[in-house]
C-alpha atoms as a PDB file:
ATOM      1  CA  UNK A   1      -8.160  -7.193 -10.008  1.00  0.00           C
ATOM      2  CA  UNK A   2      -7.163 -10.672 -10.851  1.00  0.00           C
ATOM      3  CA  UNK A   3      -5.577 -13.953  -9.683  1.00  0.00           C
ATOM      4  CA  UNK A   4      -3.506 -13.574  -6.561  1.00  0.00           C
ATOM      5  CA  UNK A   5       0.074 -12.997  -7.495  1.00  0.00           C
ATOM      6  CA  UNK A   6       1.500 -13.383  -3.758  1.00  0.00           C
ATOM      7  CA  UNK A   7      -0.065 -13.267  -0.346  1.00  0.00           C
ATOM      8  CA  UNK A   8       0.290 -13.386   2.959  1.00  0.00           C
ATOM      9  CA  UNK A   9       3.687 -14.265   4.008  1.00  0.00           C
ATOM     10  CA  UNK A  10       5.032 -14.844   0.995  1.00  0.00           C
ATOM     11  CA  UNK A  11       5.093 -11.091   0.553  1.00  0.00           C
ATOM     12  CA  UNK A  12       7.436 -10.718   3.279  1.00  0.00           C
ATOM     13  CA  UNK A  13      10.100 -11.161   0.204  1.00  0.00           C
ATOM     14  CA  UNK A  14       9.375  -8.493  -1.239  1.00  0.00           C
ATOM     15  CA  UNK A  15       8.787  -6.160   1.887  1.00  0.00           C
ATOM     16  CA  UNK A  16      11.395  -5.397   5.060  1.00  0.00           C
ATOM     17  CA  UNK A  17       8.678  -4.602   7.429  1.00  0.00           C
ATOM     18  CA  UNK A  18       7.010  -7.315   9.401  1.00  0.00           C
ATOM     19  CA  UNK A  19       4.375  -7.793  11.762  1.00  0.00           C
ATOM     20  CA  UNK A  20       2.091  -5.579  13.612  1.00  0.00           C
ATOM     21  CA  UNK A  21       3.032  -3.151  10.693  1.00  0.00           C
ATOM     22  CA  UNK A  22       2.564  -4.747   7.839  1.00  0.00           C
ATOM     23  CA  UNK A  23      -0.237  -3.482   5.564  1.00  0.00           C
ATOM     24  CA  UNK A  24       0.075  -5.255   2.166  1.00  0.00           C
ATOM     25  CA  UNK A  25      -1.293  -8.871   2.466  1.00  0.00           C
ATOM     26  CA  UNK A  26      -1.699  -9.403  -1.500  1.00  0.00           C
ATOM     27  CA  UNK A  27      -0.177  -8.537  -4.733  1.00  0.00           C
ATOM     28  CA  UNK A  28      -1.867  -9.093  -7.218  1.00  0.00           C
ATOM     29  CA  UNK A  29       0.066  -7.809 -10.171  1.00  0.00           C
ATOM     30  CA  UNK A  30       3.683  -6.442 -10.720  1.00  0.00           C
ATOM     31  CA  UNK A  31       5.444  -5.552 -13.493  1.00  0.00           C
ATOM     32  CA  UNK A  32       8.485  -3.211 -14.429  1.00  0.00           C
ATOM     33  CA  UNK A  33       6.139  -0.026 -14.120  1.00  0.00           C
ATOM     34  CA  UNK A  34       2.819  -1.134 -12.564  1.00  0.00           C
ATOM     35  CA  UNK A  35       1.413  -3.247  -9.538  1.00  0.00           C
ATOM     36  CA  UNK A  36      -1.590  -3.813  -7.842  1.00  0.00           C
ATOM     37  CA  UNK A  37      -1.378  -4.503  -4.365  1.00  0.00           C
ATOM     38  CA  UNK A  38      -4.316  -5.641  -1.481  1.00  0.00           C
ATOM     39  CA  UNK A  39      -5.431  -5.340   1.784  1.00  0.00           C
ATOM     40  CA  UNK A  40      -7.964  -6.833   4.009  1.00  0.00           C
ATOM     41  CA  UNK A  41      -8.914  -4.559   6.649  1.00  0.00           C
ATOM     42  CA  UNK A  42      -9.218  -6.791   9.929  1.00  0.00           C
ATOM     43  CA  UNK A  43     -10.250  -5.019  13.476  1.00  0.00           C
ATOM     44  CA  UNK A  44      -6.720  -5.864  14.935  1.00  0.00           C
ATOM     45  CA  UNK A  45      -5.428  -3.306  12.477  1.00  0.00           C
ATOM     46  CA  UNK A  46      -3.101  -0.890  15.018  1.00  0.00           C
ATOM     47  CA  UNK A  47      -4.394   2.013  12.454  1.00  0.00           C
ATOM     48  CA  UNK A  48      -8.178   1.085  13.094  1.00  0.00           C
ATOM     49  CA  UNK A  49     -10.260   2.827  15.681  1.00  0.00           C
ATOM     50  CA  UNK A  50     -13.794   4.492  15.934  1.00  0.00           C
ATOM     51  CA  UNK A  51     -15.262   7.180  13.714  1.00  0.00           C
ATOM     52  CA  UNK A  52     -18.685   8.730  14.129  1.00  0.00           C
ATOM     53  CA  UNK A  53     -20.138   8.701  10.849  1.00  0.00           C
ATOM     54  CA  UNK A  54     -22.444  11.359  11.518  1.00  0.00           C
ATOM     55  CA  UNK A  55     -25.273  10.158  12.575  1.00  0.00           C
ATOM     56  CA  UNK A  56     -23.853   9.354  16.281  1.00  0.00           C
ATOM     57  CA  UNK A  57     -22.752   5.574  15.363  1.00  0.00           C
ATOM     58  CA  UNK A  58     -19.363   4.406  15.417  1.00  0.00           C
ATOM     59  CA  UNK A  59     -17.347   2.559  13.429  1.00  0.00           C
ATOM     60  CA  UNK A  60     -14.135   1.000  13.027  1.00  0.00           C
ATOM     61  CA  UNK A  61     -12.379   2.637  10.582  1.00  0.00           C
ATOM     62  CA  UNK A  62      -8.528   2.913   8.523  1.00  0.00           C
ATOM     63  CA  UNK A  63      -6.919   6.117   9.672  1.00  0.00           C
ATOM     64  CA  UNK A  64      -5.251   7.915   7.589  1.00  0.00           C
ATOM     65  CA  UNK A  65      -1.469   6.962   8.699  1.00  0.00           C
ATOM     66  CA  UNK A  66      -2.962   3.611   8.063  1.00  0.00           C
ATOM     67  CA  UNK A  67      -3.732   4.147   4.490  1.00  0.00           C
ATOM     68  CA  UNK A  68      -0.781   6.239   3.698  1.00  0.00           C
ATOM     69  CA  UNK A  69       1.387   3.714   4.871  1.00  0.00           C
ATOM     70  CA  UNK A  70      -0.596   1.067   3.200  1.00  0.00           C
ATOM     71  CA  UNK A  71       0.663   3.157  -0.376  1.00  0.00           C
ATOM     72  CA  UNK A  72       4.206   3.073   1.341  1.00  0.00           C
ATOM     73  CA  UNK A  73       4.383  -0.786   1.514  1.00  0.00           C
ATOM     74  CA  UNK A  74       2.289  -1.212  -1.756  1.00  0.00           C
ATOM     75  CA  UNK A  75       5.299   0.982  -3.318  1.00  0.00           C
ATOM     76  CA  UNK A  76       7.670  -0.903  -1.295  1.00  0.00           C
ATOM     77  CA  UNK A  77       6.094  -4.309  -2.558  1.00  0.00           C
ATOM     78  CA  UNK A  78       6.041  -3.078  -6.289  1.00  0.00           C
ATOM     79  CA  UNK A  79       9.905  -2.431  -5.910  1.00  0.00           C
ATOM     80  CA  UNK A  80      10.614  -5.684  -4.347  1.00  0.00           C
ATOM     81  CA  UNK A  81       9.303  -7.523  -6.740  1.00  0.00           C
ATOM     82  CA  UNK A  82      11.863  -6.374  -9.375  1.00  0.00           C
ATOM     83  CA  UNK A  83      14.693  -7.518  -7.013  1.00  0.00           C
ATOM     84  CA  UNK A  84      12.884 -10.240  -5.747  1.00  0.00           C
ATOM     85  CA  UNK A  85      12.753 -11.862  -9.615  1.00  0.00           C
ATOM     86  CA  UNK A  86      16.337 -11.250  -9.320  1.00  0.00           C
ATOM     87  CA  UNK A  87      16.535 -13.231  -6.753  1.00  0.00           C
ATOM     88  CA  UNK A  88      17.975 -10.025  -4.206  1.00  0.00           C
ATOM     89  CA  UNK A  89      16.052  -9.603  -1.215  1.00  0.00           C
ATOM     90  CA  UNK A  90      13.748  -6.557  -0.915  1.00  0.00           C
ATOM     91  CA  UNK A  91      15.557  -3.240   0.033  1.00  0.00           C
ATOM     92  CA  UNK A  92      14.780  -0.622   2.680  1.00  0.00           C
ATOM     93  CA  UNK A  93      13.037   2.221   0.967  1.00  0.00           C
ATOM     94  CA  UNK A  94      12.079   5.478   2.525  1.00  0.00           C
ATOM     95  CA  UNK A  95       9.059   8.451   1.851  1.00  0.00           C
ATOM     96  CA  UNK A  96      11.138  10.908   0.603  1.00  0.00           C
ATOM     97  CA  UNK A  97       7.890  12.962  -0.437  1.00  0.00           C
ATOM     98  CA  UNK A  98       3.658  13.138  -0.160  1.00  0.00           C
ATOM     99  CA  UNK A  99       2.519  15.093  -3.093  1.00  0.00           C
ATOM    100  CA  UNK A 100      -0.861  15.461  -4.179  1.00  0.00           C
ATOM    101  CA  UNK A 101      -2.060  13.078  -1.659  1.00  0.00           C
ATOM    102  CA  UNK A 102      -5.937  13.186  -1.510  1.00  0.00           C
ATOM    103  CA  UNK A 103      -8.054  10.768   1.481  1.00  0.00           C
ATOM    104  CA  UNK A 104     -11.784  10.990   0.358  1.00  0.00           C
ATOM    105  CA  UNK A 105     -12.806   8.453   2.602  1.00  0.00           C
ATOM    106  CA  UNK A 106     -11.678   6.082   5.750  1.00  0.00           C
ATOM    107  CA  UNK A 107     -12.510   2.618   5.145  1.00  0.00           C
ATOM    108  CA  UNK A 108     -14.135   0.412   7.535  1.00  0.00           C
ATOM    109  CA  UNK A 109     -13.318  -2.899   9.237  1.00  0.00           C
ATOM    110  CA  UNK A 110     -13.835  -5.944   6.270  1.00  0.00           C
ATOM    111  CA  UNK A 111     -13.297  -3.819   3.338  1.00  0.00           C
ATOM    112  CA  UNK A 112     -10.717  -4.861   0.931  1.00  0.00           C
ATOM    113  CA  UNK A 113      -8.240  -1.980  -0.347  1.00  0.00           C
ATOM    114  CA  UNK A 114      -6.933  -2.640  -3.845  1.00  0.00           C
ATOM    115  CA  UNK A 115      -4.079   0.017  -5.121  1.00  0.00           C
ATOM    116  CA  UNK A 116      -2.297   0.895  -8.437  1.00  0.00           C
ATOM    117  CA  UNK A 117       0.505   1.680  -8.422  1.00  0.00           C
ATOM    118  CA  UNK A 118       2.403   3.366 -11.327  1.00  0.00           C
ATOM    119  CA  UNK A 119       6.019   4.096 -11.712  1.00  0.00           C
ATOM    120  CA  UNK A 120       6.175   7.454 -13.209  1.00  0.00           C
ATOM    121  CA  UNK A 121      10.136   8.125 -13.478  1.00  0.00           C
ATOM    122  CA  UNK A 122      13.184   6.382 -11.362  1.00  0.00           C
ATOM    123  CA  UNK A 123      16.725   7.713 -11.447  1.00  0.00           C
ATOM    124  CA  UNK A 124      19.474   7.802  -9.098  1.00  0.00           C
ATOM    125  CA  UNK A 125      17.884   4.973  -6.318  1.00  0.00           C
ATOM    126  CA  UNK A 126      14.630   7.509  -6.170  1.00  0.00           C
ATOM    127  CA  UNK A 127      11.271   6.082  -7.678  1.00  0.00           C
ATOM    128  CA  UNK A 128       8.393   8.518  -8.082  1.00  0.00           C
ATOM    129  CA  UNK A 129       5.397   7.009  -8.190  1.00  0.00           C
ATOM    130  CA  UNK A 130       1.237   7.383  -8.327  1.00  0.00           C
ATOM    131  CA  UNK A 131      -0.857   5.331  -6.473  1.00  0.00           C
ATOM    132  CA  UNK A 132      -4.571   5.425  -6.487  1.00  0.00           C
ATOM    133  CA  UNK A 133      -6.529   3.455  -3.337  1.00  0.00           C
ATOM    134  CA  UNK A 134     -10.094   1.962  -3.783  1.00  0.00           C
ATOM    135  CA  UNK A 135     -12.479  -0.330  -2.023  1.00  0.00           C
ATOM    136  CA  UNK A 136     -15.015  -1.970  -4.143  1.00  0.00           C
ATOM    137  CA  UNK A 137     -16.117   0.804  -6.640  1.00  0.00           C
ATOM    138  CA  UNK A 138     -14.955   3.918  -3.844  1.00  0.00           C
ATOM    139  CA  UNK A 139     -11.807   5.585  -4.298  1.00  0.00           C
ATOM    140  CA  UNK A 140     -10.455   5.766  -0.749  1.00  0.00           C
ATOM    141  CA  UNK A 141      -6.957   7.674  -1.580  1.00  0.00           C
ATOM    142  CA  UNK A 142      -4.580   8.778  -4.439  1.00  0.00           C
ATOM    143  CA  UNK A 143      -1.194  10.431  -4.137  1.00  0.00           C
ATOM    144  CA  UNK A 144       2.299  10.552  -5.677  1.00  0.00           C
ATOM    145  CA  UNK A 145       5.372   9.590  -3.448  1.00  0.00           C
ATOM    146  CA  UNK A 146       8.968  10.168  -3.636  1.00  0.00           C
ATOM    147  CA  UNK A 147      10.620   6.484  -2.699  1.00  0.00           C
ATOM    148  CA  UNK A 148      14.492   6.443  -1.646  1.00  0.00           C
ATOM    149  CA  UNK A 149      16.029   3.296  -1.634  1.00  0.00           C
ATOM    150  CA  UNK A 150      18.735   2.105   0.062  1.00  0.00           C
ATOM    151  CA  UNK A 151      21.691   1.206  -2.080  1.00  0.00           C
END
């Protein structure tokens, strides 16, 4: 992870969704086959709510939609950046596809998710790409995803 690339509402050029939904609040890298996206997990996430942890205490903690569509818009971000150094806003993209999607853990409320992503082929207005999710030295999530976007 390094110096912060874009944040906060600056990303909303590279992204079409916008508040409560948004779930990418930093990029930190992006270039024409990689970025590395962030999110601070705050308790007025609408994907937070209680886990037991096992030993009868509760937390607040990402749920999986949450951290799947946290990929989504980390995908979505990577993409927009390539238009938006074009100077073209951000298109709409959709999950076309959720391979080899793996959640090994739900994050709680003040960690910090950091993904990779990693374009693996593009043709046709469909991106495939592999992300891998971690918070501090945990890997939280890693999938591939089919992107479509709109032309």
């Amino acid at each position: 992870m390094a110096d912060i690339l874009l944040c906060g509402e600056q990303l909303y050029k590279l992204i079409p969704q916008r508040p409560p939904i948004v779930m990418v609040d930093k990029l930190f890298s992006a270039s024409d086959t990689e970025a590395e996206t962030g999110l601070l997990i705050t308790e007025n996430n609408m994907f937070v709510s209680k886990e037991e942890n096992g030993s009868g205490t509760n937390m607040d903690c990402l749920r999986e939609p949450g951290i799947i569509e946290h990929i989504a818009q980390s995908a979505a971000a990577f993409a927009g950046y390539g238009t938006f150094s074009k100077g073209l806003p951000p298109k709409l993209g959709y999950i076309g596809e959720i391979k080899k999607c793996k959640i090994h853990l739900l994050p709680k409320v003040g960690n910090e998710l950091v993904t990779d992503i990693h374009l693996v082929a593009e043709a046709a207005g469909v991106s495939l790409v592999e992300a891998h999710t971690r918070s501090g030295d945990m890997l939280v999530a890693e999938c591939q995803m089919k992107i479509f976007l709109e032309q």
